[in-house]
Protein backbone atom coordinates (compact mmCIF):
# COMPACT_ATOMS: atom_id res chain seq x y z
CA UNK A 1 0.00 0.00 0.00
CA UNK A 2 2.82 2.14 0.75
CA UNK A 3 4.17 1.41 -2.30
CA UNK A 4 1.25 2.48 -4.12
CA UNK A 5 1.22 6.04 -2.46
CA UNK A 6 4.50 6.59 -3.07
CA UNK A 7 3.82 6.07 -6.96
CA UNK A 8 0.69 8.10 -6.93
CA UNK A 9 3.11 11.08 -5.11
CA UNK A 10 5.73 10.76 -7.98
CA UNK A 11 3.26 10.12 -10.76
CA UNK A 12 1.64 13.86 -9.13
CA UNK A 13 4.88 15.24 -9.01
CA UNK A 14 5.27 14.66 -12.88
CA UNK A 15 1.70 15.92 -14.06
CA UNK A 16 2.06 18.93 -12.17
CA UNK A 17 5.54 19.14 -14.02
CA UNK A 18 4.73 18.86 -17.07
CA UNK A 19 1.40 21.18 -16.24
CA UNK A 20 3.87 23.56 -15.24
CA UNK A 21 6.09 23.33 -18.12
CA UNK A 22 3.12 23.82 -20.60
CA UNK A 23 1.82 26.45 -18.58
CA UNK A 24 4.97 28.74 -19.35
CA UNK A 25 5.47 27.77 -22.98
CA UNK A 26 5.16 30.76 -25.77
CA UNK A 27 2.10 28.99 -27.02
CA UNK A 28 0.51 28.06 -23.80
CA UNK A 29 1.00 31.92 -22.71
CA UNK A 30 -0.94 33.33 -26.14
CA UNK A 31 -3.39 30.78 -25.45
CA UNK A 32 -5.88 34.45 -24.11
CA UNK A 33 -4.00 36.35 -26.45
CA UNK A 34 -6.07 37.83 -29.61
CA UNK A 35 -3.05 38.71 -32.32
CA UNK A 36 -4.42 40.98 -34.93
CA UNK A 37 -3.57 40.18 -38.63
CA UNK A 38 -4.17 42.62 -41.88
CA UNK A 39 -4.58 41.36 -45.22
CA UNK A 40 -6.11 42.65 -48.58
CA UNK A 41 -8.30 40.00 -49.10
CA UNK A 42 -6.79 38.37 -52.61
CA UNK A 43 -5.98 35.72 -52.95
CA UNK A 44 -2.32 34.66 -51.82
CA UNK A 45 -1.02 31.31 -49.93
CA UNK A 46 -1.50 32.31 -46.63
CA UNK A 47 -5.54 32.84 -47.55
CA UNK A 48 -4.80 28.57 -46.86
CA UNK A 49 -3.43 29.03 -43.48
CA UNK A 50 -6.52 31.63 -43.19
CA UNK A 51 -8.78 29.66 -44.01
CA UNK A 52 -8.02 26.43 -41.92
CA UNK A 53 -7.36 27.95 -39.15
CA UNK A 54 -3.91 27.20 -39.18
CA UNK A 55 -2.71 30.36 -37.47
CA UNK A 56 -4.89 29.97 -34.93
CA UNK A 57 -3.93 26.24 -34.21
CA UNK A 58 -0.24 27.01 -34.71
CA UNK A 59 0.63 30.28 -32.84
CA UNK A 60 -2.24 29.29 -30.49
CA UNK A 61 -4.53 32.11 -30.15
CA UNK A 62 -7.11 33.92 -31.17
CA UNK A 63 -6.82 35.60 -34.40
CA UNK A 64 -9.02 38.44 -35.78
CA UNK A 65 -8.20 40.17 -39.72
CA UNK A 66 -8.19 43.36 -40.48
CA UNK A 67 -9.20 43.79 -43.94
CA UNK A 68 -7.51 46.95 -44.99
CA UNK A 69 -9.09 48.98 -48.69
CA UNK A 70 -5.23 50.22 -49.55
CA UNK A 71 -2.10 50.22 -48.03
CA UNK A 72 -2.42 53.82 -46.59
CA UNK A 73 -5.50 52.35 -44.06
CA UNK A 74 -2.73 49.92 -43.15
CA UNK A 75 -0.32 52.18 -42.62
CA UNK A 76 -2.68 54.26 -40.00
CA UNK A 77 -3.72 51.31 -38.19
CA UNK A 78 0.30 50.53 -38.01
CA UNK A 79 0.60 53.83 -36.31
CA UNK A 80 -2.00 53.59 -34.57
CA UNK A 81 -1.24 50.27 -32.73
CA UNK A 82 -4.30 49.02 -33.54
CA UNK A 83 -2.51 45.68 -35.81
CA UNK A 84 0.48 43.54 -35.05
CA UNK A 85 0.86 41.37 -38.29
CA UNK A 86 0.06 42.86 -41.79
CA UNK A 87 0.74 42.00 -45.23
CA UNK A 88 1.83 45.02 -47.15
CA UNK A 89 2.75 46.75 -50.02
CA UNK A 90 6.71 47.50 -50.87
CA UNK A 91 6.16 51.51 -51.08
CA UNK A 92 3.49 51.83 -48.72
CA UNK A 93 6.16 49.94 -45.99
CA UNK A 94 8.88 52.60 -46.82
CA UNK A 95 6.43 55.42 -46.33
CA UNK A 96 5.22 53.99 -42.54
CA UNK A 97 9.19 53.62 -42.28
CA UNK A 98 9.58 57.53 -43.14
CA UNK A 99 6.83 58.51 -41.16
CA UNK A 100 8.25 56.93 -37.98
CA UNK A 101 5.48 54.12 -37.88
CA UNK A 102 8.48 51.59 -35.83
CA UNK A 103 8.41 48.32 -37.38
CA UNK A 104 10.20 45.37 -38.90
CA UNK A 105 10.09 43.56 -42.30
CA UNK A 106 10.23 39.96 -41.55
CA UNK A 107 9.70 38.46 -45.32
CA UNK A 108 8.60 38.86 -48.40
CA UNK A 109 5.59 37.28 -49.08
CA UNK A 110 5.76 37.29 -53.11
CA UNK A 111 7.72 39.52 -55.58
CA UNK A 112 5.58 40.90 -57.88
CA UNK A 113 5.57 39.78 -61.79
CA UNK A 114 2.58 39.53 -63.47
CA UNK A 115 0.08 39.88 -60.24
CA UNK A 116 -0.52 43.92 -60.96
CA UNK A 117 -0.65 45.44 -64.64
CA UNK A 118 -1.71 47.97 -66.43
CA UNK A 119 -4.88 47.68 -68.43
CA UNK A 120 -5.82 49.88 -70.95
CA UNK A 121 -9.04 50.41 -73.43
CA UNK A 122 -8.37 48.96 -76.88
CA UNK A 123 -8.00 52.36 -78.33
CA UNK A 124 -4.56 53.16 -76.35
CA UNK A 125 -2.10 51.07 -78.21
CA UNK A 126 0.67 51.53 -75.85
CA UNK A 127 2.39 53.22 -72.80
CA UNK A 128 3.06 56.78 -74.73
CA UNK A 129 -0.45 56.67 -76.13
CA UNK A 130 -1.77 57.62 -72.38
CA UNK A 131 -0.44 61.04 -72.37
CA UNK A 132 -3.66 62.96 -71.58
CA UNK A 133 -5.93 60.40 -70.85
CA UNK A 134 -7.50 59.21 -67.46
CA UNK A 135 -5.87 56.46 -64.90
CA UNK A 136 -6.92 55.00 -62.08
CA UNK A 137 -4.55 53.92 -59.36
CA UNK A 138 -4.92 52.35 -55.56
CA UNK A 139 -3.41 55.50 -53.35
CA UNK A 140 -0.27 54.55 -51.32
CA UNK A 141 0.57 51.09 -52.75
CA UNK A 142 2.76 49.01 -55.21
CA UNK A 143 0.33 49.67 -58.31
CA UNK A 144 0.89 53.54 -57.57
CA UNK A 145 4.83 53.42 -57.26
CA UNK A 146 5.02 51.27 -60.27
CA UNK A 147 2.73 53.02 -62.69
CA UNK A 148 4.52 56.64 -61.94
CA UNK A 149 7.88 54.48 -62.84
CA UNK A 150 5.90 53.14 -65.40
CA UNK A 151 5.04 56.79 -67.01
CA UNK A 152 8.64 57.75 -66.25
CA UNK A 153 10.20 54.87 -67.90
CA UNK A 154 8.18 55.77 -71.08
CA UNK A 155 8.39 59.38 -70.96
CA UNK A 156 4.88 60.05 -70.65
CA UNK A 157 3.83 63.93 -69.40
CA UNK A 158 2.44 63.13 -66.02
CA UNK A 159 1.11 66.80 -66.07
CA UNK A 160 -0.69 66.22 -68.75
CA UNK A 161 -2.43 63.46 -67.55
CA UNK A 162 -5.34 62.98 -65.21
CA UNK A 163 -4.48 60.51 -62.55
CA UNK A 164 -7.32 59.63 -60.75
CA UNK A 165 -6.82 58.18 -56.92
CA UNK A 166 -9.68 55.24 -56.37
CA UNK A 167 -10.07 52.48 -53.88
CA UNK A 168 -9.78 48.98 -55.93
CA UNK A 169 -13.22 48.04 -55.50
CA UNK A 170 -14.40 51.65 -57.08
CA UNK A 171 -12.30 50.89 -60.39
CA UNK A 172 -14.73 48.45 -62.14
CA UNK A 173 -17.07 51.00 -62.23
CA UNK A 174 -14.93 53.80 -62.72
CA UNK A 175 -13.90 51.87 -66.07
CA UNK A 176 -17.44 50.73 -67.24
CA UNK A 177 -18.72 55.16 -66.75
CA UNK A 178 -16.02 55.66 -68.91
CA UNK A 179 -14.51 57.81 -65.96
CA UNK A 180 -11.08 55.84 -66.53
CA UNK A 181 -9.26 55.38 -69.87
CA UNK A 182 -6.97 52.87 -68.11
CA UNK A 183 -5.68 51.55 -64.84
CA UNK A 184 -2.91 49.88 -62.47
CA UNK A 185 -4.18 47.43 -60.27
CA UNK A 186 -4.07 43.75 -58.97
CA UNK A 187 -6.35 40.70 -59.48
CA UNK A 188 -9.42 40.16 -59.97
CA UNK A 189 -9.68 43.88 -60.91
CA UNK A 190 -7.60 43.48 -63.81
CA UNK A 191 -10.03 40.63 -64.81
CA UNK A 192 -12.76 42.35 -64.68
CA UNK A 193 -11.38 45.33 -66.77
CA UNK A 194 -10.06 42.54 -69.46
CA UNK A 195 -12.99 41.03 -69.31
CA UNK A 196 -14.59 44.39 -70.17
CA UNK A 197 -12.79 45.10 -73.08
CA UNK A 198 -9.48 46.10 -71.55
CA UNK A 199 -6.11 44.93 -72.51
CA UNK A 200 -2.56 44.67 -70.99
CA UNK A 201 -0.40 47.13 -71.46
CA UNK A 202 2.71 46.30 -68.85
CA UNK A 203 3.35 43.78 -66.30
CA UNK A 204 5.43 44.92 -62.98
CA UNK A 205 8.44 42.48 -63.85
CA UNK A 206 8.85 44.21 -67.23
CA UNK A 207 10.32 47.40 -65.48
CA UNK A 208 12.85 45.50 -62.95
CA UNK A 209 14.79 45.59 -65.92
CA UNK A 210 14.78 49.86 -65.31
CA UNK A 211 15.70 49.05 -61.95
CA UNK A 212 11.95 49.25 -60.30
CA UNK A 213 11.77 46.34 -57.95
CA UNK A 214 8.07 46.09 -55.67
CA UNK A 215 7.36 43.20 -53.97
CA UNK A 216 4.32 42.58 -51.14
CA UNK A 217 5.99 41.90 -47.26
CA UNK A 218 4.99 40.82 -44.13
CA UNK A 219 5.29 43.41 -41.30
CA UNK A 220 5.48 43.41 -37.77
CA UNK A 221 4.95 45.88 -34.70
CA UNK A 222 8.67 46.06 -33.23
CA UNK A 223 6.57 46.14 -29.61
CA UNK A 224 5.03 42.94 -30.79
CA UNK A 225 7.98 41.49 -32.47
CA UNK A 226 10.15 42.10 -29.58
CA UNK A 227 7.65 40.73 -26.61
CA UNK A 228 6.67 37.51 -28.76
CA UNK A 229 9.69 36.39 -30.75
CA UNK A 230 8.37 32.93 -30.73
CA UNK A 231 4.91 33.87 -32.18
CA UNK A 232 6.85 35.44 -35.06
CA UNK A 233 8.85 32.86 -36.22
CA UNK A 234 5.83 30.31 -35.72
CA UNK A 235 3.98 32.91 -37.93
CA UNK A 236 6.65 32.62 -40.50
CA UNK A 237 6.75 28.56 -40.03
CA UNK A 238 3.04 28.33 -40.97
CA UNK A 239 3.42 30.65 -43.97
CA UNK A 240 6.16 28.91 -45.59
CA UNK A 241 4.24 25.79 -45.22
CA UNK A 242 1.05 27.49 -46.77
CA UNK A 243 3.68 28.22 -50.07
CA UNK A 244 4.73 24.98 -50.01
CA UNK A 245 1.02 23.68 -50.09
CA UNK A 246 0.26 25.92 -53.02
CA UNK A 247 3.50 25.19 -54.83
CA UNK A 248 3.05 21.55 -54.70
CA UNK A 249 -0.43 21.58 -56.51
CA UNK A 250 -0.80 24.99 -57.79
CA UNK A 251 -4.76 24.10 -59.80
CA UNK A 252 -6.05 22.00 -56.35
CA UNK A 253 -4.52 25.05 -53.91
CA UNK A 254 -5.65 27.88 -56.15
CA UNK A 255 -9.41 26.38 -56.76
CA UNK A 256 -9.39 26.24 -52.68
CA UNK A 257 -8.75 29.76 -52.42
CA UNK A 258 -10.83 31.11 -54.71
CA UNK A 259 -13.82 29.00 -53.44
CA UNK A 260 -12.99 30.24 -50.14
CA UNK A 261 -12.46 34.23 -51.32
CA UNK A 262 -15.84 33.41 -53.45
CA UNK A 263 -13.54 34.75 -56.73
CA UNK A 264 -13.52 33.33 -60.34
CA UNK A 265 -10.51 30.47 -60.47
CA UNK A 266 -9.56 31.84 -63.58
CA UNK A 267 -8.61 34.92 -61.84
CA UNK A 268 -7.35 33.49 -58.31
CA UNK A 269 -5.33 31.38 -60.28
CA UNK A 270 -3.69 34.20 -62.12
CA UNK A 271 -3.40 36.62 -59.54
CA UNK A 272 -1.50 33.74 -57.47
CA UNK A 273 0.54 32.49 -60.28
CA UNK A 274 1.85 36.00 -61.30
CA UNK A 275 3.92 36.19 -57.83
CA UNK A 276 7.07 34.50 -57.33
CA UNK A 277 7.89 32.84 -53.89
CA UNK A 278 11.70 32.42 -53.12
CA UNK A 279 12.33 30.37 -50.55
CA UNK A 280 13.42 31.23 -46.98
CA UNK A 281 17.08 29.94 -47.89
CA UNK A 282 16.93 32.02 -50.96
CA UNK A 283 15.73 35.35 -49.01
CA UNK A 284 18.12 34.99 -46.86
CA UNK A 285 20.63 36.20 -49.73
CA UNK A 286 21.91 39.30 -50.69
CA UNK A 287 19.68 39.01 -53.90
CA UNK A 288 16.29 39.37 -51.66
CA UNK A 289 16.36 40.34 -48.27
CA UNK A 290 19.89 38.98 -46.91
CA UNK A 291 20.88 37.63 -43.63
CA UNK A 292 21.68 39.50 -40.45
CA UNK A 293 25.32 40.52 -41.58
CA UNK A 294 24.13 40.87 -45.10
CA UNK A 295 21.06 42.82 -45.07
CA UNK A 296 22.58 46.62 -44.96
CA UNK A 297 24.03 44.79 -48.61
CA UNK A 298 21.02 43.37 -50.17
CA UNK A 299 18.96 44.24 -53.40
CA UNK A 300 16.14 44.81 -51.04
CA UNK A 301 17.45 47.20 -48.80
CA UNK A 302 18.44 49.29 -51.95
CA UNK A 303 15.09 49.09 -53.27
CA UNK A 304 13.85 50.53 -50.03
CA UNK A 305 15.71 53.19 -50.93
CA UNK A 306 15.07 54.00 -54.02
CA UNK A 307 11.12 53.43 -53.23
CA UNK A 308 11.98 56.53 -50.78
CA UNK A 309 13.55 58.61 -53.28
CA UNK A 310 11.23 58.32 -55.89
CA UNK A 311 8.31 58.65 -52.96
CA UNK A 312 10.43 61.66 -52.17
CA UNK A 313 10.23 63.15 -55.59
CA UNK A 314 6.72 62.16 -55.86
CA UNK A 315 6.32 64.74 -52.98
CA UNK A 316 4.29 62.06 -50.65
CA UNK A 317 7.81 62.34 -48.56
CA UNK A 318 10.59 64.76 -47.66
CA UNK A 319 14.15 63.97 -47.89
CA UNK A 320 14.81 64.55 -44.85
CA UNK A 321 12.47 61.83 -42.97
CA UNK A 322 14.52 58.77 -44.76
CA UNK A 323 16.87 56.89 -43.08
CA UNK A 324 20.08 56.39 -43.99
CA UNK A 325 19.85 52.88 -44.49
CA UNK A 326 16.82 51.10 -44.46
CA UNK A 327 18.48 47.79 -43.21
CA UNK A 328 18.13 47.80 -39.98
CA UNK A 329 14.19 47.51 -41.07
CA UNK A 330 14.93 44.58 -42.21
CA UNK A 331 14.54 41.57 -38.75
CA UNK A 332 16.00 38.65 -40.26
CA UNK A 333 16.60 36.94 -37.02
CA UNK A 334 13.01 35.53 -36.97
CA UNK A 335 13.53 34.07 -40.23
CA UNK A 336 16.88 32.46 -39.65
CA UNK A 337 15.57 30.45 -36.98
CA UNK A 338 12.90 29.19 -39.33
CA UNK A 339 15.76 28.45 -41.53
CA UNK A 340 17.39 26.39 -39.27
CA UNK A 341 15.24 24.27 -38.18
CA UNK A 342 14.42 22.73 -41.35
């Protein structure tokens, strides 16, 4: 009998232990914890992650999205504390970086290729051909740096055009009113507009050859990243695997997302196939993002720049407000640890 008390005591012992143990472990602790994520709403592989809860299960807590109209609501609610984890835009992250918004860039979540365009009416031939006409753009994101590069790029007389600032969702019917002669714009938008009689007129990747580079990110509070390291790199842990979902059945993963965005799969697909998605190992390089010693170096970090310059020419920034090196922006410590686990 003794015996058996003695066992009961130990076999206590342990359960409290290991009750203990869980008790103080980075997920147990975010358990109460509601961590607030931002997203567009098109479709991209994390929607996967989104949409089976994986977040949730893996970073255990509670998750609620913000769905944001443009980057420059994202950038506000940055500011304003009121999100910890946001997809964004490459030039609407340098302009939050400018205007002292303190956070980190933790990936990129797909370079942009064939994801945004410009589409045009059938009458405008070409680039030049849009001197004086009407364009639509999303304020304060990617679309909006690269169709001023665009116009640059091709000489076209920005003062003599019309550039008209509209919210996505207000473009379709912008274009059918005739109030727009073309636009620059993601998916399914420029769908719709083809769809409509519009054609394409430029893809994004076309102009990295001018030495415009924009690419969508993930962002993170600094207070947030810097309190719950471990939530981070989880975060990244359960993005890489939604990429590696999507990559290894592109038709299956973008027919899920679509279904679940209640889009067309012609345009999900599209929209999803017209990003590319280097690997952690490859971000890690000097021709993405870099490492920790090899950031301040890294193709990246000089885009950042020259986003700032031209957002500084643009007149949305002053000179004076950008860093001198936007590396330090750039947390790669979450990542590496990712990295080596695998």
């Amino acid at each position: 009998m003794e015996k058996v008390k003695k066992l009961g005591i130990v076999l206590l012992v342990f359960s409290l232990g290991l009750s203990l143990q869980w008790a103080w472990s980075p997920v147990a602790m975010s358990r109460e914890m509601t961590i607030r994520m931002g997203w567009f709403g098109g479709p991209r592989p994390w929607v996967i992650g989104k949409a089976k809860g994986m977040f949730e299960d893996g970073m255990g807590a509670k998750i609620k999205w913000l769905q944001w109209p443009s980057g420059a609501a994202a950038i506000s609610a940055l500011g304003a504390g009121e999100v910890d984890i946001t997809r964004l835009g490459s030039s609407p992250m340098v302009a939050a970086i400018a205007r002292g918004v303190d956070i980190y860039q933790i990936a990129i979540a797909g370079a942009i290729a064939r994801s945004e365009r410009l589409i045009a009416k059938k009458a405008i031939p070409n680039i030049p051909a849009l001197e004086g006409k009407k364009i639509g753009y999303p304020p304060g994101s990617t679309a909006h740096y690269t169709l001023l590069a665009a116009l640059k790029v091709y000489k076209v007389n920005i003062a003599k055009t019309k550039l008209l600032s509209l919210k996505p969702s207000e473009m379709l019917a912008a274009w059918k009113r005739g109030d727009i002669d073309a636009a620059y714009v993601w998916g399914p938008f420029t769908h719709q507009m083809e769809a409509d009689g519009g054609h394409e007129l430029l893809a994004t990747k076309e102009l990295r050859k001018h030495g415009y580079y924009t690419w969508n990110n993930y962002v993170v509070r600094k207070e947030f990243a810097d309190k719950h390291p471990d939530l981070i790199v989880k975060f990244l842990e359960i993005f890489q695997e939604n990429v590696k979902m999507y990559k290894s059945d592109p038709e299956k993963w973008a027919k899920f997302i679509a279904d679940y965005l209640n889009q067309k799969y012609e345009a999900a697909a599209d929209t999803l196939a017209g990003l590319e998605y280097p690997s952690f190992e490859e971000q890690l390089t000097t021709k993405w993002l870099g490492d920790s010693k090899t950031t301040e170096q890294s193709n990246i970090t000089k885009a950042m720049m020259d986003v700032g310059l031209f957002l500084v020419e643009l007149g949305d920034l002053r000179k004076r407000d950008l860093p001198k090196s936007f590396g330090k922006y750039n947390n790669m410590t979450f990542m590496e640890k990712v990295a080596r686990r695998k």
